[in-house]
Protein backbone atom coordinates (compact mmCIF):
# COMPACT_ATOMS: atom_id res chain seq x y z
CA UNK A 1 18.85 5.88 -7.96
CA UNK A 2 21.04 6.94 -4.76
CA UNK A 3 18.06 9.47 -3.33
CA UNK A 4 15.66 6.72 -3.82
CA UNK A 5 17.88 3.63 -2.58
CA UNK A 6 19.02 6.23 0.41
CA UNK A 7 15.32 6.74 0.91
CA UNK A 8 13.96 3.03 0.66
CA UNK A 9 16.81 2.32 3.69
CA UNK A 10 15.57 5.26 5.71
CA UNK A 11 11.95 3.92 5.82
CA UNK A 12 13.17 0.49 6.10
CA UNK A 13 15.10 1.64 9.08
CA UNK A 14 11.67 3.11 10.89
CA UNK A 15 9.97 0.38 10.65
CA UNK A 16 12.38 -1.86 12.15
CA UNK A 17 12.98 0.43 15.09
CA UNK A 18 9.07 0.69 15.47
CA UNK A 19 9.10 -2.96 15.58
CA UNK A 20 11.52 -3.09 18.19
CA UNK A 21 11.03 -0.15 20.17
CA UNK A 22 7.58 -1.07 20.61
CA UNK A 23 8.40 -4.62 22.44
CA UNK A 24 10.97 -2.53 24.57
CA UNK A 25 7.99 0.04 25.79
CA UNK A 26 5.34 -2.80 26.88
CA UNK A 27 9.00 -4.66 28.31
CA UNK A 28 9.87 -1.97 30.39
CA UNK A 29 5.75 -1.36 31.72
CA UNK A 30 5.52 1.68 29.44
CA UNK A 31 3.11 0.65 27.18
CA UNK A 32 0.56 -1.85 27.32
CA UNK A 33 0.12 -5.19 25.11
CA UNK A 34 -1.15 -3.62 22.65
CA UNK A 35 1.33 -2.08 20.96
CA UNK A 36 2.70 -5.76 20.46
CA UNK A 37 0.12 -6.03 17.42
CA UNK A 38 1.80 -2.70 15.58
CA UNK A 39 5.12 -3.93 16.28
CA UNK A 40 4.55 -6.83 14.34
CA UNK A 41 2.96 -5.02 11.57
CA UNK A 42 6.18 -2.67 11.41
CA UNK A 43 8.82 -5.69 11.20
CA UNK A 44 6.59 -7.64 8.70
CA UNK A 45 6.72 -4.39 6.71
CA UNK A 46 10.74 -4.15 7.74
CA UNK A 47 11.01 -7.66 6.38
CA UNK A 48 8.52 -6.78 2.83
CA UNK A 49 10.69 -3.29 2.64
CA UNK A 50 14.00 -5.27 2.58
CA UNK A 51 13.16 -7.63 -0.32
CA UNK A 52 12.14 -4.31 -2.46
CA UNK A 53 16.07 -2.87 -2.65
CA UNK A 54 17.70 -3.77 -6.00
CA UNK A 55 20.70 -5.15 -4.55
CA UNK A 56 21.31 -9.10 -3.31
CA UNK A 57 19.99 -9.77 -0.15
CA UNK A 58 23.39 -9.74 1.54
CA UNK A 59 24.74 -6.46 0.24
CA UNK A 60 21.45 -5.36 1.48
CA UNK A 61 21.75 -6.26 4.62
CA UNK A 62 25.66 -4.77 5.01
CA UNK A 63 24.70 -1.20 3.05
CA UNK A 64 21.43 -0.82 5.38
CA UNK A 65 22.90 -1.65 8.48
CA UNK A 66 24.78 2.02 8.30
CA UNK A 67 21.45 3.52 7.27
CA UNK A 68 20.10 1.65 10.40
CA UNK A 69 22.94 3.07 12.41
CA UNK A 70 22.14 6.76 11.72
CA UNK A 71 18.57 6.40 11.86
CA UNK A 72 18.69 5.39 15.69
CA UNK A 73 21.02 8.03 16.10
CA UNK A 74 18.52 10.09 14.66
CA UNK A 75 15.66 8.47 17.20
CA UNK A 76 17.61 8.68 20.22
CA UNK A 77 17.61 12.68 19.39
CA UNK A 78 13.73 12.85 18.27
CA UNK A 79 12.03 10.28 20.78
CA UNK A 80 14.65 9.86 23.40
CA UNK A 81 15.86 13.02 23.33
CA UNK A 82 19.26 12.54 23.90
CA UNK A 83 21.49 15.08 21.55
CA UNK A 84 23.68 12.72 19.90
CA UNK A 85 27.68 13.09 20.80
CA UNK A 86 30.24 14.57 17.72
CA UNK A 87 31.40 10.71 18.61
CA UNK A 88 28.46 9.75 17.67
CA UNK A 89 28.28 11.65 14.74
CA UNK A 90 31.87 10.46 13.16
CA UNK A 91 30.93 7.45 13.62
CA UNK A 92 27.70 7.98 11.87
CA UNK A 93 29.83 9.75 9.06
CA UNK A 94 32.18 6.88 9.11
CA UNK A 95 29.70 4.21 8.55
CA UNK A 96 27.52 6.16 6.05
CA UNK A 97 30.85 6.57 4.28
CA UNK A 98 30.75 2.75 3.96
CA UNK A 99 27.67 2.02 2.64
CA UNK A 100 27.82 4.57 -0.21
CA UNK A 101 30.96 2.34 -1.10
CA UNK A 102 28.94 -0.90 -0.75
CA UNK A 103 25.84 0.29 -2.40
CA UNK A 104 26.88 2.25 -5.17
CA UNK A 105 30.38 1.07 -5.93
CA UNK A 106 30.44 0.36 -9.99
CA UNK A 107 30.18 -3.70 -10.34
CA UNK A 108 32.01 -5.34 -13.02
């Protein structure tokens, strides 16, 4: 259950930064409008991915907003290319560290 749960945020995670980063492209005059259309198709599918975790919707949102965290961490290495700091890192540690307690902490 914790790979697949850990692997359900992870995509959930892409397609909301497609969704966003997307917008920020044609906003900055590095894309065209275009890419408006699959950036609404990636946060639809962000929204359709969130409903499909097993857990309520608001320890959802807390537990995947540190998978979201290390994910753009992840993207600012791989599409920005900017080598994330050991700051950067802790702190990705730190939060990760969280949502394992959030997500898979036994419930009475």
């Amino acid at each position: 259950m914790i790979i697949k749960t850990a692997g359900l945020f992870f995509v959930t995670a892409i397609a909301e930064i497609v969704g966003c980063y997307l917008p920020y492209l044609w906003l900055r005059g590095k894309a065209e409008a275009w890419v408006l259309l699959p950036a609404a198709v990636a946060l639809a599918l962000f929204a359709w991915l969130l409903s499909m975790h097993p857990f309520e919707a608001g320890r959802t949102y807390a537990a995947y907003g540190a998978v979201y965290v290390v994910t753009a961490l992840g993207w600012l290495w791989a599409v920005d290319g900017v080598q994330p700091t050991r700051w950067d890192a802790l702190g990705g540690l730190l939060v990760l560290t969280g949502m394992a307690v959030i997500a898979f902490a036994p419930r009475g």
